[in-house]
PDB file of N, CA and C in Angstrom:
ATOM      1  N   UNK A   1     -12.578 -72.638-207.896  1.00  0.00           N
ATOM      2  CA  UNK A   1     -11.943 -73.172-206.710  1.00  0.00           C
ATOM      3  C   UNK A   1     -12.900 -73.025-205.525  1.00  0.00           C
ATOM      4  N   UNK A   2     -12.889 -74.412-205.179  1.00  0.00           N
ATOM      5  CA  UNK A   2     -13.762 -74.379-203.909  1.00  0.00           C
ATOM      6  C   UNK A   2     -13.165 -74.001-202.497  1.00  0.00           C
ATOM      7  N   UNK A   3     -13.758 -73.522-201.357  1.00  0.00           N
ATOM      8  CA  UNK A   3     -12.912 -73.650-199.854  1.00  0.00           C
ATOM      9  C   UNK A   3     -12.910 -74.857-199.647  1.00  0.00           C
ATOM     10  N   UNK A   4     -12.909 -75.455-198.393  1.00  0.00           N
ATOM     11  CA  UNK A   4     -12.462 -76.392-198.063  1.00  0.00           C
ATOM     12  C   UNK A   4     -13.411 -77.288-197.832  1.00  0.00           C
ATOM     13  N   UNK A   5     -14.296 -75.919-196.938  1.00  0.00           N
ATOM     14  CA  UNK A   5     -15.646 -76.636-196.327  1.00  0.00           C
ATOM     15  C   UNK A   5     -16.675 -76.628-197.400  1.00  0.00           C
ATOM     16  N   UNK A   6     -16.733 -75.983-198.645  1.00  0.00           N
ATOM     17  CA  UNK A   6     -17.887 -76.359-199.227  1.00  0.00           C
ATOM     18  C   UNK A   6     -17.126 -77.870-200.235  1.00  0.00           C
ATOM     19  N   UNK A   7     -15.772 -78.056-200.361  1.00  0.00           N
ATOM     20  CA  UNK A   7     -15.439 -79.237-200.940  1.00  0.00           C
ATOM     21  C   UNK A   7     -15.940 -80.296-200.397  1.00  0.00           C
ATOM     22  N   UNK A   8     -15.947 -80.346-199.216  1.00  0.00           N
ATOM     23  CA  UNK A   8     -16.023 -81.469-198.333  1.00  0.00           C
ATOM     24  C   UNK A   8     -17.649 -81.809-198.524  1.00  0.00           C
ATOM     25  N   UNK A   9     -18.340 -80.668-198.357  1.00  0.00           N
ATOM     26  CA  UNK A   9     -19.763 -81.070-198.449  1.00  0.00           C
ATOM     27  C   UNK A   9     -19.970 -81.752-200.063  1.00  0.00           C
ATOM     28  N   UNK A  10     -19.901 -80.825-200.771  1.00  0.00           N
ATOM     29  CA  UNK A  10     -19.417 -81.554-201.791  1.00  0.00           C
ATOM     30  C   UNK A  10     -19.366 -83.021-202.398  1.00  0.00           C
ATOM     31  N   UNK A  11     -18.456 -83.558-201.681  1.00  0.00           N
ATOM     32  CA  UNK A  11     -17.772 -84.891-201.469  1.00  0.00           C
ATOM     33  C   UNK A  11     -18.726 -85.493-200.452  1.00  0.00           C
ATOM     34  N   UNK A  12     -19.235 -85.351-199.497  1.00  0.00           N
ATOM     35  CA  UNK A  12     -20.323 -86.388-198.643  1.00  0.00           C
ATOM     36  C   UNK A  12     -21.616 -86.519-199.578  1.00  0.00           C
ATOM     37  N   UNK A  13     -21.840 -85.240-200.436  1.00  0.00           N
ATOM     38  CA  UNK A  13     -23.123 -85.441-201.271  1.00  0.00           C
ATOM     39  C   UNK A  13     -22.846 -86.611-201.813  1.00  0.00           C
ATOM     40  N   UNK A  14     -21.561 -86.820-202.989  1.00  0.00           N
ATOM     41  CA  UNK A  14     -21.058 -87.165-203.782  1.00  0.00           C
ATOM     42  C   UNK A  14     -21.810 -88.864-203.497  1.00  0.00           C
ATOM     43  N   UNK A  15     -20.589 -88.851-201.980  1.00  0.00           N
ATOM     44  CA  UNK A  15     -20.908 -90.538-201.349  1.00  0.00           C
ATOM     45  C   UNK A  15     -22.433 -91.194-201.083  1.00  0.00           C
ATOM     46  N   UNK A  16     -22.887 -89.641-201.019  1.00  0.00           N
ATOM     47  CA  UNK A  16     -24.362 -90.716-200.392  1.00  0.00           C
ATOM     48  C   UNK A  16     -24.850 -90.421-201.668  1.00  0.00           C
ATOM     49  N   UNK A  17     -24.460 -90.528-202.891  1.00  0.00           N
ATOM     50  CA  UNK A  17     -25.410 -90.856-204.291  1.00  0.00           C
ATOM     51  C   UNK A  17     -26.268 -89.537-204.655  1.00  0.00           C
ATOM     52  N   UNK A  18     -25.922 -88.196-204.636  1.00  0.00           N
ATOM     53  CA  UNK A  18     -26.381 -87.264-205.112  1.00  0.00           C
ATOM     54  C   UNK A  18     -25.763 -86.487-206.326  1.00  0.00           C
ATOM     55  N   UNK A  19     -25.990 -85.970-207.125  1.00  0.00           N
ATOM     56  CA  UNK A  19     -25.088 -85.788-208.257  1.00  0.00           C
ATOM     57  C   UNK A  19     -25.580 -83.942-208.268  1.00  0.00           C
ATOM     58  N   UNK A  20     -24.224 -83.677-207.745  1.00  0.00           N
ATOM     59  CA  UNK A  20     -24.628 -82.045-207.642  1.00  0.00           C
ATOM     60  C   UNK A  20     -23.654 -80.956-208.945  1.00  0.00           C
ATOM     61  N   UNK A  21     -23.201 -81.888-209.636  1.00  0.00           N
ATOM     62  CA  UNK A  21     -22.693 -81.672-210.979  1.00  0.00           C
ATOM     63  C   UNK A  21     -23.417 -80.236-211.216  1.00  0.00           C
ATOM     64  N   UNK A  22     -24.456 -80.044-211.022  1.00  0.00           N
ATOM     65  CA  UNK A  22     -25.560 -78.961-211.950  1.00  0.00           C
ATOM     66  C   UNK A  22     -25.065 -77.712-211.126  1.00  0.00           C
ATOM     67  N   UNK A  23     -24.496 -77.338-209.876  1.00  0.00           N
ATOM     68  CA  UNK A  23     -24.446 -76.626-209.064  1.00  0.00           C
ATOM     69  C   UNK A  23     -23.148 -75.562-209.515  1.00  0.00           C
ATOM     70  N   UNK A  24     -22.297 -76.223-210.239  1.00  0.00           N
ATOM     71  CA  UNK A  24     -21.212 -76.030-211.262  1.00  0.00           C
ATOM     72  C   UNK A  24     -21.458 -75.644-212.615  1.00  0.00           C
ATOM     73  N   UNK A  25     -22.273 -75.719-212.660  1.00  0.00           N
ATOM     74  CA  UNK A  25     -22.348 -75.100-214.194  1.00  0.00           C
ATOM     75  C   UNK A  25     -23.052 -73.416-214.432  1.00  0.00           C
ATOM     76  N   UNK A  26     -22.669 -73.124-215.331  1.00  0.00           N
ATOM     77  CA  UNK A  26     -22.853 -71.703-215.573  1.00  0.00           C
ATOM     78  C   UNK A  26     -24.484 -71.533-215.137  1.00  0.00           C
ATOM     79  N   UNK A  27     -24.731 -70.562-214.563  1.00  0.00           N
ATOM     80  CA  UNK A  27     -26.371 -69.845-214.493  1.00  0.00           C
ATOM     81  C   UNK A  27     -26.872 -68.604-214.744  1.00  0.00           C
ATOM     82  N   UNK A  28     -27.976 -68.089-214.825  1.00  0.00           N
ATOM     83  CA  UNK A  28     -27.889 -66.905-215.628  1.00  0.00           C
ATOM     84  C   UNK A  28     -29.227 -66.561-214.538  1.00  0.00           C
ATOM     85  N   UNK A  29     -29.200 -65.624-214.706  1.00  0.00           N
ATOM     86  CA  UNK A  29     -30.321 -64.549-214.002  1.00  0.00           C
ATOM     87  C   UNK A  29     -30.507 -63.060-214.737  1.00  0.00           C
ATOM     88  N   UNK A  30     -31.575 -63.462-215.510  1.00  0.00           N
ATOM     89  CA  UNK A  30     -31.680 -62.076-216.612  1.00  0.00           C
ATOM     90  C   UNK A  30     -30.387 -61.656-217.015  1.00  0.00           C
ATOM     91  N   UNK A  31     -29.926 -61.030-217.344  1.00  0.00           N
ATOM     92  CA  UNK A  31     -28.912 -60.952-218.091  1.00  0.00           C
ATOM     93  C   UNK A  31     -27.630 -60.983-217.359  1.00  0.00           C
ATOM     94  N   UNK A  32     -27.741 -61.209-216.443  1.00  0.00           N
ATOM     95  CA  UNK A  32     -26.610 -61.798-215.470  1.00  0.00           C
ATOM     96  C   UNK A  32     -26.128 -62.709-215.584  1.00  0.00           C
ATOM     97  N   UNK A  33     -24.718 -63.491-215.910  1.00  0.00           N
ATOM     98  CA  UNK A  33     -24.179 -64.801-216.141  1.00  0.00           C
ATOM     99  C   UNK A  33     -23.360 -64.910-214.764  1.00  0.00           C
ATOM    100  N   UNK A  34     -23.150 -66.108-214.332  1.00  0.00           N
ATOM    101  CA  UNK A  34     -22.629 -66.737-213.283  1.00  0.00           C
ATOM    102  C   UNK A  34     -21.970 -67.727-213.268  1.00  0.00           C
ATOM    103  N   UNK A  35     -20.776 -67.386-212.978  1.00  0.00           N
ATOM    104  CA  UNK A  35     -19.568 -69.134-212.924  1.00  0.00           C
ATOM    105  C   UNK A  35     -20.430 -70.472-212.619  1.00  0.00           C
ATOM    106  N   UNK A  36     -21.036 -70.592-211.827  1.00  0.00           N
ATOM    107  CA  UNK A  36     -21.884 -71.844-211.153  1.00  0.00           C
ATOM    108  C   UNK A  36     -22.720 -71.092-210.649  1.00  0.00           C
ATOM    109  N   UNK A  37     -23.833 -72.031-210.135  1.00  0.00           N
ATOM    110  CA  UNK A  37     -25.261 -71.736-208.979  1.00  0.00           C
ATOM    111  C   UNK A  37     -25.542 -71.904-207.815  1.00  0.00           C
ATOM    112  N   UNK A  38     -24.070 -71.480-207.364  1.00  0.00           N
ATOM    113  CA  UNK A  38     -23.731 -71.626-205.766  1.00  0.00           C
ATOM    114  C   UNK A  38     -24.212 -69.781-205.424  1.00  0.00           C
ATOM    115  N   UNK A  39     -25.469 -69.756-204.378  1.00  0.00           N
ATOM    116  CA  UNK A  39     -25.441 -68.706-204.081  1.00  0.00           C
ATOM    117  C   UNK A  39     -25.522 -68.170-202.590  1.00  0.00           C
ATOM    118  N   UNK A  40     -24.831 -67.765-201.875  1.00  0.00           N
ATOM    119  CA  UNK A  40     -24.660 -66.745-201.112  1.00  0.00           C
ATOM    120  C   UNK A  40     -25.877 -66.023-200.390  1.00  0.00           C
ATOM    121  N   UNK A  41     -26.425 -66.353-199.723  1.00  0.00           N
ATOM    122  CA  UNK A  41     -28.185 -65.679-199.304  1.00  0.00           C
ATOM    123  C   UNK A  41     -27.174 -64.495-198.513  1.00  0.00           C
ATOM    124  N   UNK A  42     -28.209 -63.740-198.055  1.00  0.00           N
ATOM    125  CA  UNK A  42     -27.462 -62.245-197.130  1.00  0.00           C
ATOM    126  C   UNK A  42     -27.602 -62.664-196.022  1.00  0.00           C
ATOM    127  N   UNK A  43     -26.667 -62.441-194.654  1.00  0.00           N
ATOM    128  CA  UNK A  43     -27.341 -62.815-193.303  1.00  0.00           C
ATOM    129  C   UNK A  43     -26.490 -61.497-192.576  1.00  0.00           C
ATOM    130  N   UNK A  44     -26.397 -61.147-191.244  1.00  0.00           N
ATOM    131  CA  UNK A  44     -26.302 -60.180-190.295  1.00  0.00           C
ATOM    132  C   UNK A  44     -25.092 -60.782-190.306  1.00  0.00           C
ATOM    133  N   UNK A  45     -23.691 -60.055-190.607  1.00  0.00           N
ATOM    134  CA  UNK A  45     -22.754 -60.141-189.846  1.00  0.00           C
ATOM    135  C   UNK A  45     -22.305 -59.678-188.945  1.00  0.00           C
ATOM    136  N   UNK A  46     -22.818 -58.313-188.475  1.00  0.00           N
ATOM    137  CA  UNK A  46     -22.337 -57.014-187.639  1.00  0.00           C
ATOM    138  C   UNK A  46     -20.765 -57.048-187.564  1.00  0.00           C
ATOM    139  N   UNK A  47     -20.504 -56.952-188.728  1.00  0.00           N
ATOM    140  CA  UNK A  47     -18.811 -56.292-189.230  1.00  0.00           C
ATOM    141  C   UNK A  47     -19.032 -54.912-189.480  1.00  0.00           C
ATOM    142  N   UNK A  48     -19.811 -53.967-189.587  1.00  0.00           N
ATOM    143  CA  UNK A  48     -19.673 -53.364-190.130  1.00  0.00           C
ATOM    144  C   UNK A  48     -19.645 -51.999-188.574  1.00  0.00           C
ATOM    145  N   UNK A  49     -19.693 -50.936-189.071  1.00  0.00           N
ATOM    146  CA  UNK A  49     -19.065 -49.972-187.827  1.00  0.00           C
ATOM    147  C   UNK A  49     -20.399 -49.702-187.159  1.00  0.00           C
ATOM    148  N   UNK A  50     -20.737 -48.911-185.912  1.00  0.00           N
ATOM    149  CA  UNK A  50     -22.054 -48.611-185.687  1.00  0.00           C
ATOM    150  C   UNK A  50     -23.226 -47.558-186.317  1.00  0.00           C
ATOM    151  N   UNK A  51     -22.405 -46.927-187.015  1.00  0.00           N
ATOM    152  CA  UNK A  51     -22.909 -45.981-187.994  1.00  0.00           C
ATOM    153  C   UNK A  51     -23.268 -46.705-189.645  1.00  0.00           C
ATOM    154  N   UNK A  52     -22.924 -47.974-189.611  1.00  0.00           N
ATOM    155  CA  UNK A  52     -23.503 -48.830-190.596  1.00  0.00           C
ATOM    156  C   UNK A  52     -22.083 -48.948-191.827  1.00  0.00           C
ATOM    157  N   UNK A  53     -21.203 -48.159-191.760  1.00  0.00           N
ATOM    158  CA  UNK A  53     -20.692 -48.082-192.707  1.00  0.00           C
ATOM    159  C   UNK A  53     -19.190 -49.377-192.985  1.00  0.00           C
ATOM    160  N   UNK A  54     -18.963 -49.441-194.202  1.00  0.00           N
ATOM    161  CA  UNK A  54     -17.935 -50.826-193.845  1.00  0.00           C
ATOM    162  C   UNK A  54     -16.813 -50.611-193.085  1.00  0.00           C
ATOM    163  N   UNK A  55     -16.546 -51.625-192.696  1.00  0.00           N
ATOM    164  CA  UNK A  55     -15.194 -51.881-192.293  1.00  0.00           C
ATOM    165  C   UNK A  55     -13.806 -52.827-192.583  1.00  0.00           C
ATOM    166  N   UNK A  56     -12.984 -52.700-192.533  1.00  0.00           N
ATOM    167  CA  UNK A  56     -12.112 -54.016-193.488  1.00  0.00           C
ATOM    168  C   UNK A  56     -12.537 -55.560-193.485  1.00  0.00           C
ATOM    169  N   UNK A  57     -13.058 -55.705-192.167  1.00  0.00           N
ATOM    170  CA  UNK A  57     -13.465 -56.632-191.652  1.00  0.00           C
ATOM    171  C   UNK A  57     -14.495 -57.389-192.580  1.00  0.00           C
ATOM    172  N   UNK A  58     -15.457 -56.060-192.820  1.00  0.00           N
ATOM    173  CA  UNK A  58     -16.242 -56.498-194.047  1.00  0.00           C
ATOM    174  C   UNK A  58     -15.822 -56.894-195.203  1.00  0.00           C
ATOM    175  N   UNK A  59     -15.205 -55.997-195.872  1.00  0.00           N
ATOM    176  CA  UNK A  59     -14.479 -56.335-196.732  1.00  0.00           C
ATOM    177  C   UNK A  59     -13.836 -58.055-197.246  1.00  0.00           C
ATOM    178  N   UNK A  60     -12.983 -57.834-196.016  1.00  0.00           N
ATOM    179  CA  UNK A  60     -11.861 -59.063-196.254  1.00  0.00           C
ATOM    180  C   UNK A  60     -13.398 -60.231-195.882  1.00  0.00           C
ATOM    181  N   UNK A  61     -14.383 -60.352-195.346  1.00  0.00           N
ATOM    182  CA  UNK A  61     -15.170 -61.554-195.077  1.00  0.00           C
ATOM    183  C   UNK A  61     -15.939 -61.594-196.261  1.00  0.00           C
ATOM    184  N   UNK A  62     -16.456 -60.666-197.328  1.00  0.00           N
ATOM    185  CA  UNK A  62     -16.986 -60.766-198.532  1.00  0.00           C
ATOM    186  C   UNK A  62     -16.206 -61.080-199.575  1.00  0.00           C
ATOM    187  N   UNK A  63     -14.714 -60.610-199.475  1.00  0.00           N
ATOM    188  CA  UNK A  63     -13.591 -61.203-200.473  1.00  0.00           C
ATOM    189  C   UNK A  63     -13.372 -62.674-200.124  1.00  0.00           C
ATOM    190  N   UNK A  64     -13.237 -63.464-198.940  1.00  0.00           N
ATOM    191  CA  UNK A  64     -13.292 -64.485-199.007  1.00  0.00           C
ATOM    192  C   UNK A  64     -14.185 -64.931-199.405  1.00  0.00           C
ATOM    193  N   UNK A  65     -15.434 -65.072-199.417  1.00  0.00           N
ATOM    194  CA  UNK A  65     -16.510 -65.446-199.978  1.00  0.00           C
ATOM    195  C   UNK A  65     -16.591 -65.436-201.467  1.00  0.00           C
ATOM    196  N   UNK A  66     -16.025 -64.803-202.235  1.00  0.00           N
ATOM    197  CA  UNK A  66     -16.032 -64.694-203.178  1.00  0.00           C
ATOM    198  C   UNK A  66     -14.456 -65.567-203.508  1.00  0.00           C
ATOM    199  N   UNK A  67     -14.068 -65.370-203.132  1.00  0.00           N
ATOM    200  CA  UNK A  67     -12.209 -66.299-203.694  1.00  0.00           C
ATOM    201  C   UNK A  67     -12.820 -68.163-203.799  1.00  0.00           C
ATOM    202  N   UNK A  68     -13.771 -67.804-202.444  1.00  0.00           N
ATOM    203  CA  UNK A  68     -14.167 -69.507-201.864  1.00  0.00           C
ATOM    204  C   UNK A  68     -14.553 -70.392-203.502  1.00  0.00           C
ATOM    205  N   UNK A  69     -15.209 -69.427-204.289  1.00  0.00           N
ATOM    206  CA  UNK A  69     -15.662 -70.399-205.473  1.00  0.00           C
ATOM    207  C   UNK A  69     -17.445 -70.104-205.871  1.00  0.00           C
ATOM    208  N   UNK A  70     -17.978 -69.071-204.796  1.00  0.00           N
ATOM    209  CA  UNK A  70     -19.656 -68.599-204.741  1.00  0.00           C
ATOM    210  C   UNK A  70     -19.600 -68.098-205.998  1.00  0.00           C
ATOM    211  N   UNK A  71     -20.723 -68.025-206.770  1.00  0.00           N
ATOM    212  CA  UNK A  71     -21.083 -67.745-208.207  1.00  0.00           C
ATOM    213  C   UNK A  71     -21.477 -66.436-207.669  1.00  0.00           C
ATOM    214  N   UNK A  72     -22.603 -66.428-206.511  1.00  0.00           N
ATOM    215  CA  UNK A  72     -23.239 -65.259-206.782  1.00  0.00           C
ATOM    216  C   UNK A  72     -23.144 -65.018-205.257  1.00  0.00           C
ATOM    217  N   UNK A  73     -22.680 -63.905-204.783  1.00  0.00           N
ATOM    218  CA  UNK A  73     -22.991 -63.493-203.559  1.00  0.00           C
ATOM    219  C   UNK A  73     -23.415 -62.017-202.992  1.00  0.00           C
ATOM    220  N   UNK A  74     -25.082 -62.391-202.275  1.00  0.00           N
ATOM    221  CA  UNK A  74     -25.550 -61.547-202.145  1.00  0.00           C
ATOM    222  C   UNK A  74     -25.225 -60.496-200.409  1.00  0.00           C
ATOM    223  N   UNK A  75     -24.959 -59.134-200.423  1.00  0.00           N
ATOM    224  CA  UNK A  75     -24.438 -58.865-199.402  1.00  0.00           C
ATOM    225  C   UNK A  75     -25.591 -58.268-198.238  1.00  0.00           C
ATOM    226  N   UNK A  76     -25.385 -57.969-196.951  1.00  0.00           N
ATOM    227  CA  UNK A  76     -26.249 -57.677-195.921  1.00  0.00           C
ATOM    228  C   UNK A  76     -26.394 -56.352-195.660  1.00  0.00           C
ATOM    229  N   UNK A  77     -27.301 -55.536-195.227  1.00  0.00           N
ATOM    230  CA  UNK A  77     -27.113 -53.887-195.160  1.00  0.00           C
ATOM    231  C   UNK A  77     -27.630 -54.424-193.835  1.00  0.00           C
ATOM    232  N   UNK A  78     -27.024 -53.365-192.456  1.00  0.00           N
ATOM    233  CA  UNK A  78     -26.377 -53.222-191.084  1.00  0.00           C
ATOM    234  C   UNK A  78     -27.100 -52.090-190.832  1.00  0.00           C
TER     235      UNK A  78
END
């Protein structure tokens, strides 16, 4: 299951004649298997407390990320 916003992108690929079919299919990384090859790069969220440590905030923004439909998502150290 995709979010909303990566459906949509999705769907404009679709129209302008790109076939991203492959992005969906299983991937592997050394012995790592993966729903699809949608991946998640790390970036700065500053969710996290000033002492670096998580916060729900974090939490609940990496669980969405993961519900969204990302195969692989990699997280940020603060």
């Amino acid at each position: 299951m995709l979010n909303a916003n990566m459906e949509s992108n999705v769907k404009e690929a679709a129209a302008a004649g790109h076939d991203l079919s492959v992005l969906f299919e299983p991937g592997r990384i050394g012995g790592l298997v993966l729903k699809n090859r949608i991946v998640k790069s790390p970036q700065s969220t500053a969710l996290a407390n000033m002492d670096g440590t998580v916060t729900q905030r974090t939490v609940n923004h990496y669980k969405r990320l993961a519900e969204g439909g990302i195969g692989l998502v990699m997280t940020e150290y603060t």
